[in-house]
PDB file of N, CA and C in Angstrom:
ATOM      1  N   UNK A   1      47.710  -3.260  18.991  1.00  0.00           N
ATOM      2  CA  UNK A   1      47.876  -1.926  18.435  1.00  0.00           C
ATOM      3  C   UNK A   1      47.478  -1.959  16.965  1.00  0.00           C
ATOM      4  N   UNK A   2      47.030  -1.091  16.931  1.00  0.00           N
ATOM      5  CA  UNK A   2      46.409  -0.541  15.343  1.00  0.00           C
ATOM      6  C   UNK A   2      47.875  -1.007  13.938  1.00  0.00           C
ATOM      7  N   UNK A   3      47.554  -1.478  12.706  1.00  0.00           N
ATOM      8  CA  UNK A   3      48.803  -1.452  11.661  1.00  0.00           C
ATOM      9  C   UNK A   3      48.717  -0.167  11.658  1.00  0.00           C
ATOM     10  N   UNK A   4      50.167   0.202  10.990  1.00  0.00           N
ATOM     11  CA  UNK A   4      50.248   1.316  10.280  1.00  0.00           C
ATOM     12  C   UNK A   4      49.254   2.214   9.598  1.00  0.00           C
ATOM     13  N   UNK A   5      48.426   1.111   8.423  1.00  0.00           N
ATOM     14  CA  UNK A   5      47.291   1.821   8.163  1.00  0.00           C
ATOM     15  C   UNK A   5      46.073   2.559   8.657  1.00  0.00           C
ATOM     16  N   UNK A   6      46.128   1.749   9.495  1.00  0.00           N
ATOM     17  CA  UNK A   6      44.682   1.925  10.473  1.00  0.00           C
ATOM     18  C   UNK A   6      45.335   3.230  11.826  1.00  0.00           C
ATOM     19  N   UNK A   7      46.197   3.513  11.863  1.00  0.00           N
ATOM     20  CA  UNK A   7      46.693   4.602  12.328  1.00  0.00           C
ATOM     21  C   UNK A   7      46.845   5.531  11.612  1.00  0.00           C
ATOM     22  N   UNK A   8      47.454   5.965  10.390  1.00  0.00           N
ATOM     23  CA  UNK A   8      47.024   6.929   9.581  1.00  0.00           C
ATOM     24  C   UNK A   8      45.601   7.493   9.079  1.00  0.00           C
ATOM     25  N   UNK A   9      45.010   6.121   8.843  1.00  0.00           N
ATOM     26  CA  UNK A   9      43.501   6.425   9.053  1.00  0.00           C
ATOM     27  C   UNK A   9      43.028   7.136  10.051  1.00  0.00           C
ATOM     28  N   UNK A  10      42.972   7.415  11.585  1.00  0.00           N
ATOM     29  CA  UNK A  10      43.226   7.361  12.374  1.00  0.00           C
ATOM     30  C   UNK A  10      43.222   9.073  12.393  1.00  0.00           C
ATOM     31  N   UNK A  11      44.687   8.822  12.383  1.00  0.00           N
ATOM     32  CA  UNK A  11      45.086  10.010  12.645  1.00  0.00           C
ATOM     33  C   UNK A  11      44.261  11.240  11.362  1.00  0.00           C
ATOM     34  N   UNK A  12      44.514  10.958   9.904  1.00  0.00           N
ATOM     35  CA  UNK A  12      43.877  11.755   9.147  1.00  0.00           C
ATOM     36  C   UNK A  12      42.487  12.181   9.897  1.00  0.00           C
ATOM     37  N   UNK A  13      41.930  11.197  10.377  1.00  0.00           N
ATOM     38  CA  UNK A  13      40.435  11.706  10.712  1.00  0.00           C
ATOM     39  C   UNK A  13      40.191  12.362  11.678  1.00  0.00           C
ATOM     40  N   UNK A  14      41.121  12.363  12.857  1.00  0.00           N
ATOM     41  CA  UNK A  14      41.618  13.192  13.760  1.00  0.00           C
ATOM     42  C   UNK A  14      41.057  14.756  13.477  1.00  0.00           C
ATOM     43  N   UNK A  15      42.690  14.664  12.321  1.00  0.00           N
ATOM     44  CA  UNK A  15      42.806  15.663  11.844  1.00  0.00           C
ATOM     45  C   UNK A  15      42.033  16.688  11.611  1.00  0.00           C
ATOM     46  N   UNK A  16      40.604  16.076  10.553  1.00  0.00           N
ATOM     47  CA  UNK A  16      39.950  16.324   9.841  1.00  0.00           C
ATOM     48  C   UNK A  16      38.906  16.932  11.161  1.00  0.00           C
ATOM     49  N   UNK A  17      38.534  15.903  11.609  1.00  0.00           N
ATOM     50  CA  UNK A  17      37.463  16.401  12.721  1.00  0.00           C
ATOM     51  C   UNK A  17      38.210  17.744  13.501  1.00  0.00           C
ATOM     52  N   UNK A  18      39.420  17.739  14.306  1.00  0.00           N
ATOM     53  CA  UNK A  18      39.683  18.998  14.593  1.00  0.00           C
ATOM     54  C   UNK A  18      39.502  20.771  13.563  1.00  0.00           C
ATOM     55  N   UNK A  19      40.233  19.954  12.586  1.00  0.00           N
ATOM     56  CA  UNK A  19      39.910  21.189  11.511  1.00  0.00           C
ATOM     57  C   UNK A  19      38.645  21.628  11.265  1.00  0.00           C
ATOM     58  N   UNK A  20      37.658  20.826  11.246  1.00  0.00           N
ATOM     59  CA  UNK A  20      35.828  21.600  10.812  1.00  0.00           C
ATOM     60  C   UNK A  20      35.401  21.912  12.559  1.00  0.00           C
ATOM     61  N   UNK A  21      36.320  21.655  13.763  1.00  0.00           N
ATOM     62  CA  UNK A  21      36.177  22.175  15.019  1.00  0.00           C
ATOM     63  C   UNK A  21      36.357  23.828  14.880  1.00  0.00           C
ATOM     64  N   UNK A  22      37.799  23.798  14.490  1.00  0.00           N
ATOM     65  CA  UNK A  22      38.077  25.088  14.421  1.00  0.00           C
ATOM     66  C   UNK A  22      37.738  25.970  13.350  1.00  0.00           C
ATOM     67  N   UNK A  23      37.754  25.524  12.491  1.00  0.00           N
ATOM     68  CA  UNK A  23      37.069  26.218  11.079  1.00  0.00           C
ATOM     69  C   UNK A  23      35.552  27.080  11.817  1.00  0.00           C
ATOM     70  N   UNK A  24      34.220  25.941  12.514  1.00  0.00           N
ATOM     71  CA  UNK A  24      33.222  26.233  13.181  1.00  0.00           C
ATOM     72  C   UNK A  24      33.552  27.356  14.318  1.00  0.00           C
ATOM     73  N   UNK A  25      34.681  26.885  14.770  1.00  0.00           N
ATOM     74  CA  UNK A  25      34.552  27.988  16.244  1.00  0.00           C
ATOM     75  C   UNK A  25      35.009  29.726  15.593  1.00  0.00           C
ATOM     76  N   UNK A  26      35.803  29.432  14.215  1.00  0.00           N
ATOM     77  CA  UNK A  26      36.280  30.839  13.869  1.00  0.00           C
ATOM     78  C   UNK A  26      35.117  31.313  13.292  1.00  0.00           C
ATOM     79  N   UNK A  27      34.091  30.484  12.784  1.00  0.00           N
ATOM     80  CA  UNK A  27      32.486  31.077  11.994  1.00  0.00           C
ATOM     81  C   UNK A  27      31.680  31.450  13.029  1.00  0.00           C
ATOM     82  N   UNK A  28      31.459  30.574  14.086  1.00  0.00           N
ATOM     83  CA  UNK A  28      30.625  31.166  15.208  1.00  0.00           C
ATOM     84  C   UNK A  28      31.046  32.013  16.077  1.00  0.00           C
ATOM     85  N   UNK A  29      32.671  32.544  16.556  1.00  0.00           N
ATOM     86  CA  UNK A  29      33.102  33.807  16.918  1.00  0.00           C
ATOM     87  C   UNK A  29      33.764  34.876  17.022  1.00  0.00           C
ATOM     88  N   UNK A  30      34.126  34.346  15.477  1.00  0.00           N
ATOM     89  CA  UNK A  30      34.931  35.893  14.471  1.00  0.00           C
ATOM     90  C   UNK A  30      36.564  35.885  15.105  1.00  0.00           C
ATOM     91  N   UNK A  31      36.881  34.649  15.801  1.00  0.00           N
ATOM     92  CA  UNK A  31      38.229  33.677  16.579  1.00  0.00           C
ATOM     93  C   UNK A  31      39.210  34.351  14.920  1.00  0.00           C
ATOM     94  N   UNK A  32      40.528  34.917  15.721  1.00  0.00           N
ATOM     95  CA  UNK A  32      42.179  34.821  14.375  1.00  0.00           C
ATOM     96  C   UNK A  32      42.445  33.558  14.493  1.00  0.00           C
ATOM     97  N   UNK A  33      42.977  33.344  13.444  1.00  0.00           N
ATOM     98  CA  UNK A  33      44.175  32.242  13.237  1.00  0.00           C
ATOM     99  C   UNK A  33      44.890  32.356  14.495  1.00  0.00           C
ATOM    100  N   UNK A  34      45.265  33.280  14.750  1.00  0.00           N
ATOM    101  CA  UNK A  34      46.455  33.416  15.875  1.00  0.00           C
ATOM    102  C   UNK A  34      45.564  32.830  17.142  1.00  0.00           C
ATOM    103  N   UNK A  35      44.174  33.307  17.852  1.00  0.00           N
ATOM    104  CA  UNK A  35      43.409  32.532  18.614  1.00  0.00           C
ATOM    105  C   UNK A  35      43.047  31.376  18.500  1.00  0.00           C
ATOM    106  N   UNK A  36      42.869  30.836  17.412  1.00  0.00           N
ATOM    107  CA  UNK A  36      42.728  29.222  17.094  1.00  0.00           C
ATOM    108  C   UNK A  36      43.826  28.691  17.800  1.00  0.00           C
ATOM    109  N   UNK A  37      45.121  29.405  16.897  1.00  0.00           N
ATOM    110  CA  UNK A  37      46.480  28.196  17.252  1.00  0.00           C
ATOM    111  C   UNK A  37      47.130  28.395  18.400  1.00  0.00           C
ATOM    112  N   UNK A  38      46.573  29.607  19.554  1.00  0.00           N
ATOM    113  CA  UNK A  38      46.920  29.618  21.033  1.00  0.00           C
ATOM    114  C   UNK A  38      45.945  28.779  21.416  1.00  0.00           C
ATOM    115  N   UNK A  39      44.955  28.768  21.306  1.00  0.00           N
ATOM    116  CA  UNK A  39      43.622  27.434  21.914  1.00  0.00           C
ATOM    117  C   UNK A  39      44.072  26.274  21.772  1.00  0.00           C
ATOM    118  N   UNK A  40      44.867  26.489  20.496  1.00  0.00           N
ATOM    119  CA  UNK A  40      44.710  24.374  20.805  1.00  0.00           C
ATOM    120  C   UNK A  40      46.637  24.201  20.814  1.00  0.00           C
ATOM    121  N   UNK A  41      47.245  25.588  21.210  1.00  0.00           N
ATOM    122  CA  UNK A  41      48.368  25.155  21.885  1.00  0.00           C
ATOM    123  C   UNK A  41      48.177  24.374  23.578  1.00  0.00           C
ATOM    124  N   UNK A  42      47.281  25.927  23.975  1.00  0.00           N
ATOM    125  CA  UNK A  42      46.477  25.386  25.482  1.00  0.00           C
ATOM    126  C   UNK A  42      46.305  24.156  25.771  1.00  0.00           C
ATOM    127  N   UNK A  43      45.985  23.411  24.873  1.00  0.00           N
ATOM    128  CA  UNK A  43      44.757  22.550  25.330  1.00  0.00           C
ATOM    129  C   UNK A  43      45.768  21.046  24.833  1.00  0.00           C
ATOM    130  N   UNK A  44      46.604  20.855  23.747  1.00  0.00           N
ATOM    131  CA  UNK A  44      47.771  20.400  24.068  1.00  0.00           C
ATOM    132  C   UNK A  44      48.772  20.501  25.169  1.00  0.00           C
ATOM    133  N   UNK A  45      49.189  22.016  25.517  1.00  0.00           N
ATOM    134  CA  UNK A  45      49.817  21.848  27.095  1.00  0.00           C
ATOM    135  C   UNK A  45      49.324  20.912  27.929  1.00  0.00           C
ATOM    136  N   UNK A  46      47.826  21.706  27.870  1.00  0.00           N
ATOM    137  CA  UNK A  46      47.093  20.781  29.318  1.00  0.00           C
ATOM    138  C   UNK A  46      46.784  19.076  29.124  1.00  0.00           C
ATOM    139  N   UNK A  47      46.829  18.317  27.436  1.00  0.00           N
ATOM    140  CA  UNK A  47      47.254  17.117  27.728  1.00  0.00           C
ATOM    141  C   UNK A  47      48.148  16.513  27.962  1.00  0.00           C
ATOM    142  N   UNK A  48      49.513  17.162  27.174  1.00  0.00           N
ATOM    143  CA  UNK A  48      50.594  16.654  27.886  1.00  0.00           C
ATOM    144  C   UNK A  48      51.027  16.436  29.414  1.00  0.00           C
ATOM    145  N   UNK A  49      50.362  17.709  29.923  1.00  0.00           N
ATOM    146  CA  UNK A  49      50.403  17.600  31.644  1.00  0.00           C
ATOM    147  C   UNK A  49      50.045  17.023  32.381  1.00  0.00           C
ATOM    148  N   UNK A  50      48.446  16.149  31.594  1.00  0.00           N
ATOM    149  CA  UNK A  50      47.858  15.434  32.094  1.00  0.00           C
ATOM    150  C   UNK A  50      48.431  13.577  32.125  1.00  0.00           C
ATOM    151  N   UNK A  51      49.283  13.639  30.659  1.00  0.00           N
ATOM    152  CA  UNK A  51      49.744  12.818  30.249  1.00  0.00           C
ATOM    153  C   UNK A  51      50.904  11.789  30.765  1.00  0.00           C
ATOM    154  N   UNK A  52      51.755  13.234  31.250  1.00  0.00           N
ATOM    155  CA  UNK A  52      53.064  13.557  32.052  1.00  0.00           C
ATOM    156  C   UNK A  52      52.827  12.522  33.390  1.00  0.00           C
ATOM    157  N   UNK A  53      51.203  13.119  33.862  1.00  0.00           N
ATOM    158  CA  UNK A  53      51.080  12.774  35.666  1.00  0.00           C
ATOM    159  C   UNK A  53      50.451  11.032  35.521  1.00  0.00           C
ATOM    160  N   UNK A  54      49.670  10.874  34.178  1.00  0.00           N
ATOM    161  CA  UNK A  54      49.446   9.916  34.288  1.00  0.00           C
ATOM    162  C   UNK A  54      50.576   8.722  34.299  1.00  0.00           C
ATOM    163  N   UNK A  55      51.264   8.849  33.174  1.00  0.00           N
ATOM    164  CA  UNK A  55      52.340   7.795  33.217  1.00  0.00           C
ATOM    165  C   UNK A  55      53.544   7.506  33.040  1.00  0.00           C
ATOM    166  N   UNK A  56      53.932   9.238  33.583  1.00  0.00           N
ATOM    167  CA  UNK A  56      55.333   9.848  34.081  1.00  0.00           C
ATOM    168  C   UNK A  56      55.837   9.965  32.737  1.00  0.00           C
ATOM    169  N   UNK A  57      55.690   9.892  31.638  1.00  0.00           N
ATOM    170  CA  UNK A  57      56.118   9.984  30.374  1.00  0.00           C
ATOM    171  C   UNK A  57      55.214  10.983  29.748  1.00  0.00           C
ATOM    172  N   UNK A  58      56.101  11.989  28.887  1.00  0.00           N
ATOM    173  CA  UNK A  58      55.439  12.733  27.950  1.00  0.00           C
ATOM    174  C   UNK A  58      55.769  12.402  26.442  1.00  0.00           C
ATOM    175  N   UNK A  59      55.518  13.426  25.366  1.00  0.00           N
ATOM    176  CA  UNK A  59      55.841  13.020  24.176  1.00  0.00           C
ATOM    177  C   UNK A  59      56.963  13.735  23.893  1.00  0.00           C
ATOM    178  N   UNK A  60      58.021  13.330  23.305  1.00  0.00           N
ATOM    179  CA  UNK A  60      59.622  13.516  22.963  1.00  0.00           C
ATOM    180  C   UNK A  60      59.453  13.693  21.566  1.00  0.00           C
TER     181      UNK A  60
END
């Protein structure tokens, strides 16, 4: 497993890459804030669900 560091790393870049995702999708289709943050509620549901079936554990 990754140190600490290399997981924050990690994760910041995550971050970062999602944010110029959505930043792009609200420039290319005039998307609210409020549609952004139901989209990637969605799409979190649907990994956790996926997450759930894979290895009977979700995130707590």
């Amino acid at each position: 497993m990754a140190n600490p560091d290399q997981k924050t790393m990690l994760i910041n870049n995550a971050y970062e890459e999602i944010k110029n995702i959505c930043i792009n999708l609200q420039k290319d289709t005039c998307a609210s804030n409020l549609e952004v943050k139901s989209l990637l509620k969605l799409i979190m549901n649907e990994w956790e669900e996926k997450q759930i079936k894979k290895t009977g554990f979700g995130f707590r």
